[in-house]
N, C-alpha and C. Protein backbone atom coordinates (compact mmCIF):
# COMPACT_ATOMS: atom_id res chain seq x y z
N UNK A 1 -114.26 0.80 -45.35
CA UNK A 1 -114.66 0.43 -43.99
C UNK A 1 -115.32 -0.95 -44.01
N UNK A 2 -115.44 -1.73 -42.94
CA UNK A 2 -115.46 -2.74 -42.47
C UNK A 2 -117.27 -3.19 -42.75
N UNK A 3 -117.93 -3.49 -43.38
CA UNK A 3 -119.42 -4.22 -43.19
C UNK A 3 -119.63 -5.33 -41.92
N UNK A 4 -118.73 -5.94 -41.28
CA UNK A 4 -118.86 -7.09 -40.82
C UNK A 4 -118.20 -6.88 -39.46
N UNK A 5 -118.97 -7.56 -38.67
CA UNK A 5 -118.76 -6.80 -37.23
C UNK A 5 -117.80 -7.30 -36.47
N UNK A 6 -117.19 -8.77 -37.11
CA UNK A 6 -115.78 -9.21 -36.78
C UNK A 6 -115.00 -8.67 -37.83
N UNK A 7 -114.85 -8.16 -39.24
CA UNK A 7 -113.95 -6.76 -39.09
C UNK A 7 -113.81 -5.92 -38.71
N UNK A 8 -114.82 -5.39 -38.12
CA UNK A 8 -114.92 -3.71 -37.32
C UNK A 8 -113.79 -4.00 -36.15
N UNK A 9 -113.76 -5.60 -35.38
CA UNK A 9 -113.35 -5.42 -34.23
C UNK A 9 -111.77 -5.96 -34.43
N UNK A 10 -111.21 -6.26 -35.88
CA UNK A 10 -110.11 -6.74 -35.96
C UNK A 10 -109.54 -5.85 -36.47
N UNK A 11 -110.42 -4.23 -37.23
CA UNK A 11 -109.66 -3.64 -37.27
C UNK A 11 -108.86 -2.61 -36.14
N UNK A 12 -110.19 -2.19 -35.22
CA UNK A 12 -109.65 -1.95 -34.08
C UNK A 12 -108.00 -2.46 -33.49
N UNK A 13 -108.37 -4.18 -33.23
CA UNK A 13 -106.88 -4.88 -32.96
C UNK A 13 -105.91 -4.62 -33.75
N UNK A 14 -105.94 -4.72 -34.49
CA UNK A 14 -104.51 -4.45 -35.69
C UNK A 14 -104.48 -3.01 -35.70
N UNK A 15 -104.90 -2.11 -35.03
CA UNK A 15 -104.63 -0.62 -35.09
C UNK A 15 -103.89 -0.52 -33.39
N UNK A 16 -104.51 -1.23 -33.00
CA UNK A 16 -103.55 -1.38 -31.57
C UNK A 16 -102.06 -1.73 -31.42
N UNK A 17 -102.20 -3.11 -32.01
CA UNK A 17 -101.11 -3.82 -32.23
C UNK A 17 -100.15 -2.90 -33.32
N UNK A 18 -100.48 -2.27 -33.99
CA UNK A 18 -99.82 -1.24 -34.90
C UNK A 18 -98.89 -0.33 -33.93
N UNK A 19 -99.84 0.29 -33.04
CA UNK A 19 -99.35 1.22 -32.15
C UNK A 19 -97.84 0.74 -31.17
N UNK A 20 -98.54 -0.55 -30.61
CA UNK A 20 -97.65 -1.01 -29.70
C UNK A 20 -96.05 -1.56 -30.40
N UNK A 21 -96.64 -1.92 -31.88
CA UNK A 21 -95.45 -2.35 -32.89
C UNK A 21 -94.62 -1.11 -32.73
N UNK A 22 -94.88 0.22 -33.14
CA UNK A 22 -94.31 1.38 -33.16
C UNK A 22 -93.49 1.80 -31.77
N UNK A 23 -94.56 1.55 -31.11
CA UNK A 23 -93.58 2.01 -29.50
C UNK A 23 -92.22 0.71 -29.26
N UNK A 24 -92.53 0.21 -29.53
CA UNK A 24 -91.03 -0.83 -29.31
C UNK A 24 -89.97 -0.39 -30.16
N UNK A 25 -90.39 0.21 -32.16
CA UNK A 25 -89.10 0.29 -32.56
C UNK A 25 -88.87 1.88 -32.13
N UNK A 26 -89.57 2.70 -31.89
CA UNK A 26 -89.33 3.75 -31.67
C UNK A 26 -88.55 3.67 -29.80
N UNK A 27 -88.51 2.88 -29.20
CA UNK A 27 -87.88 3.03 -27.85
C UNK A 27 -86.69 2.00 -28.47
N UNK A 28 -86.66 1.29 -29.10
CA UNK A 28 -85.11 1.09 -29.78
C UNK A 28 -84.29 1.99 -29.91
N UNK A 29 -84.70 2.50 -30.82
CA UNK A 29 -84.02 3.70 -31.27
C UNK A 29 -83.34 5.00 -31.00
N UNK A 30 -84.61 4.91 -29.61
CA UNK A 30 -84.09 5.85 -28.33
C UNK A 30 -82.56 5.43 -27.63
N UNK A 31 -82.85 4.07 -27.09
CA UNK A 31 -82.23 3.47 -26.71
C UNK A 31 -80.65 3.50 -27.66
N UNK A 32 -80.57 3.21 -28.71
CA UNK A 32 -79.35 2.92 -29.65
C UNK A 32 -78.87 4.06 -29.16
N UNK A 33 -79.51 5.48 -29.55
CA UNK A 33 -78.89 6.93 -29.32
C UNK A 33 -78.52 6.66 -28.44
N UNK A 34 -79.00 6.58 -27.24
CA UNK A 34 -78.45 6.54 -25.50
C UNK A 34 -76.83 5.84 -25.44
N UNK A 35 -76.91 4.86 -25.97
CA UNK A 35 -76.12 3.82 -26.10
C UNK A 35 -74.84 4.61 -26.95
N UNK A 36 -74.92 4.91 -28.04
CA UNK A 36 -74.02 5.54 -28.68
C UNK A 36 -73.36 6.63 -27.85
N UNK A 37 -74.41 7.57 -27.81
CA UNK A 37 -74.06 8.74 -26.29
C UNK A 37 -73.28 8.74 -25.71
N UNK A 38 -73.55 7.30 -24.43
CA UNK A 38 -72.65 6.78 -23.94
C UNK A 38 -71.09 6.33 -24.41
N UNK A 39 -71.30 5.78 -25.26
CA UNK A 39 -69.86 5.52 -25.78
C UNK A 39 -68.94 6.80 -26.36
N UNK A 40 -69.71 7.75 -26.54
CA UNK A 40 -68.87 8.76 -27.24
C UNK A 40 -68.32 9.24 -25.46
N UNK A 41 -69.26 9.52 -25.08
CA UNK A 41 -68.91 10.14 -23.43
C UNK A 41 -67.65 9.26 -22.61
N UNK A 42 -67.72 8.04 -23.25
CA UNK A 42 -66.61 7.14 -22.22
C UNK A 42 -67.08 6.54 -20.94
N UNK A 43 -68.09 6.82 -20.37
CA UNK A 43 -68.56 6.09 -19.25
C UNK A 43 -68.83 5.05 -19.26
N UNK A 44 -67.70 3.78 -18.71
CA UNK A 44 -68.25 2.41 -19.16
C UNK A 44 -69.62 2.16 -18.30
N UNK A 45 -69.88 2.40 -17.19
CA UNK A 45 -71.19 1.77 -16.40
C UNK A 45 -72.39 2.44 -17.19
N UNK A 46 -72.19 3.30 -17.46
CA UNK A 46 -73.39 4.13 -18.44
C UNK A 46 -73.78 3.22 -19.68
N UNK A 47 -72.36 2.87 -20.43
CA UNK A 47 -72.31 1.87 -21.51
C UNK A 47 -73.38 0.64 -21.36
N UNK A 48 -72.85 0.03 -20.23
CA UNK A 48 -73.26 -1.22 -19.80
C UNK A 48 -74.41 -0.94 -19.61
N UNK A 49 -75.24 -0.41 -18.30
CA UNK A 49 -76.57 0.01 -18.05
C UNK A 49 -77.58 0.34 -19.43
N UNK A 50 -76.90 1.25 -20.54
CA UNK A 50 -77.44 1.04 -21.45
C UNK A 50 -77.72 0.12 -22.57
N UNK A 51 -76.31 -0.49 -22.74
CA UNK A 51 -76.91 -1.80 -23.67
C UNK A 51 -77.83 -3.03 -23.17
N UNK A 52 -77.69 -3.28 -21.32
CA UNK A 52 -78.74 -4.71 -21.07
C UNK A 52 -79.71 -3.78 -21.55
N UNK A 53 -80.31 -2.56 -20.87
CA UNK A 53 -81.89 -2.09 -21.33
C UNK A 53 -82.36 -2.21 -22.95
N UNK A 54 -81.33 -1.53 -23.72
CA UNK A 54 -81.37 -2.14 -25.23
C UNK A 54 -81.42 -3.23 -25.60
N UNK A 55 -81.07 -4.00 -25.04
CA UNK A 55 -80.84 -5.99 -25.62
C UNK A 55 -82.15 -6.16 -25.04
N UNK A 56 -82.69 -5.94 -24.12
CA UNK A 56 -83.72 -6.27 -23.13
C UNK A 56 -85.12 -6.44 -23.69
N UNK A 57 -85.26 -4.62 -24.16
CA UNK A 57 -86.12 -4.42 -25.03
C UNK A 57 -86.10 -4.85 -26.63
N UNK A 58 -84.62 -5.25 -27.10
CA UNK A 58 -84.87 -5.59 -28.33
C UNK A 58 -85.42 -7.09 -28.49
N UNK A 59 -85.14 -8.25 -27.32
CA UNK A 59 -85.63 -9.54 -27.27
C UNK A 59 -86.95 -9.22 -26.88
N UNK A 60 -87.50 -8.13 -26.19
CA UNK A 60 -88.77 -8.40 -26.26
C UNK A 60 -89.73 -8.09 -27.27
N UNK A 61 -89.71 -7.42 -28.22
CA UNK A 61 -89.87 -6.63 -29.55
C UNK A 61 -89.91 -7.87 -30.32
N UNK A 62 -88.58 -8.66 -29.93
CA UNK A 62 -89.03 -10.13 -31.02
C UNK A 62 -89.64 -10.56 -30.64
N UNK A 63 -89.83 -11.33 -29.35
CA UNK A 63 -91.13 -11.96 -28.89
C UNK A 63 -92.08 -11.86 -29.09
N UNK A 64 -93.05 -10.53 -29.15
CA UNK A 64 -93.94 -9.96 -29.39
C UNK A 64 -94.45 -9.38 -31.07
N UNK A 65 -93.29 -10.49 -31.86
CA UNK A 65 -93.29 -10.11 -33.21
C UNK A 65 -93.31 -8.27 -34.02
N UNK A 66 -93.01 -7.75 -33.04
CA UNK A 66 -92.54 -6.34 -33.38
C UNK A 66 -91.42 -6.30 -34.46
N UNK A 67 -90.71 -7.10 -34.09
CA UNK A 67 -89.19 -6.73 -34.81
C UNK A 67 -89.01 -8.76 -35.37
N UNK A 68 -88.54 -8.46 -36.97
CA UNK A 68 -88.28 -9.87 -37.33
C UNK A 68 -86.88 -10.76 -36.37
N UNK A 69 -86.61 -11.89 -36.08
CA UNK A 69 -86.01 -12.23 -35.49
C UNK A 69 -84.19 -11.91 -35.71
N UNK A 70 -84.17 -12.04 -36.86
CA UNK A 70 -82.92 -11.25 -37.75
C UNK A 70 -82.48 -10.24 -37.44
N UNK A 71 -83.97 -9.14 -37.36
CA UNK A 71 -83.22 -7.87 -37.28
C UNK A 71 -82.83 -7.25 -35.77
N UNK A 72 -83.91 -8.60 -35.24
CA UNK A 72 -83.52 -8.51 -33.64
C UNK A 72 -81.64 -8.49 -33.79
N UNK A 73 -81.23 -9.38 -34.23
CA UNK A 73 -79.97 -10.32 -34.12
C UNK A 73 -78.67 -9.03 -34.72
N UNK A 74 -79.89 -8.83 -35.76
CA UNK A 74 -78.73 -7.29 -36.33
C UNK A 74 -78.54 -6.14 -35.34
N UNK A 75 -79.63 -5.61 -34.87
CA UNK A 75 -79.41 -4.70 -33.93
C UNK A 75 -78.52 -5.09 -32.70
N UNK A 76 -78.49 -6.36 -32.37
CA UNK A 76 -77.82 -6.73 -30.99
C UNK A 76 -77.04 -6.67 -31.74
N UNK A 77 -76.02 -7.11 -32.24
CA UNK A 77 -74.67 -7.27 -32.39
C UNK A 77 -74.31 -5.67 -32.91
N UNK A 78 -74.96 -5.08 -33.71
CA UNK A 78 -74.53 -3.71 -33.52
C UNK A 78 -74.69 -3.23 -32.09
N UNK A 79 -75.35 -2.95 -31.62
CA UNK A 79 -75.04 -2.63 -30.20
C UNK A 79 -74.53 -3.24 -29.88
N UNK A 80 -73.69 -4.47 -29.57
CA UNK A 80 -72.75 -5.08 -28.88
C UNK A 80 -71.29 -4.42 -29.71
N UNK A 81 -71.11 -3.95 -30.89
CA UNK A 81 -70.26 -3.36 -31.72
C UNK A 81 -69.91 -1.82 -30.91
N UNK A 82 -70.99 -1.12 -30.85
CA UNK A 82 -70.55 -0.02 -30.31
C UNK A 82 -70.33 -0.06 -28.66
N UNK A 83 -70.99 -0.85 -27.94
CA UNK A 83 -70.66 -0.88 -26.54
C UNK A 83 -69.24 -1.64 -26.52
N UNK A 84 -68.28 -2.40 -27.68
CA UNK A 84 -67.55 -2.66 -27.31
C UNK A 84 -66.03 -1.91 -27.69
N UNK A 85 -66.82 -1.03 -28.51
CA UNK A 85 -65.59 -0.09 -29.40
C UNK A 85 -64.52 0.45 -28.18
N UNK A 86 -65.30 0.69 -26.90
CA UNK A 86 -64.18 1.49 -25.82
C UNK A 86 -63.16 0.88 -25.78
């Protein structure tokens, strides 16, 4: 534990920022499923509706240094792979 009262409060932050890191790849991931879903189902508007929300959230995940910029780049083009398999 922290002696110093600007670690006490940076660990706090970095336990936040931990959290919020998690909720972005974990709503990825949601999202990919959805996305896949969709494509197995055949519904192109479903398709579509689901990959902008996926691309959406995956550029923001980079922004917010959640996700390295790369793997931003990997995940889009896989999702652009399966939304285009129809």
């Amino acid at each position: 534990m922290p002696n110093i009262k600007q670690q006490e409060r940076r660990v706090r932050t970095a336990a936040r920022q931990r959290l919020e890191n998690l909720r972005y790849r974990s709503t990825i991931k949601t999202l990919m499923r959805r996305l896949r879903t969709a494509a197995e189902e055949g519904n192109d508007e479903a398709i579509a509706a689901e990959h902008r929300e996926l691309v959406r959230w995956i550029d923001r995940a980079a922004a917010h240094g959640a996700l390295h910029r790369n793997a931003a780049a990997r995940k889009k083009s896989q999702a652009a792979r399966v939304a285009a398999r129809r």
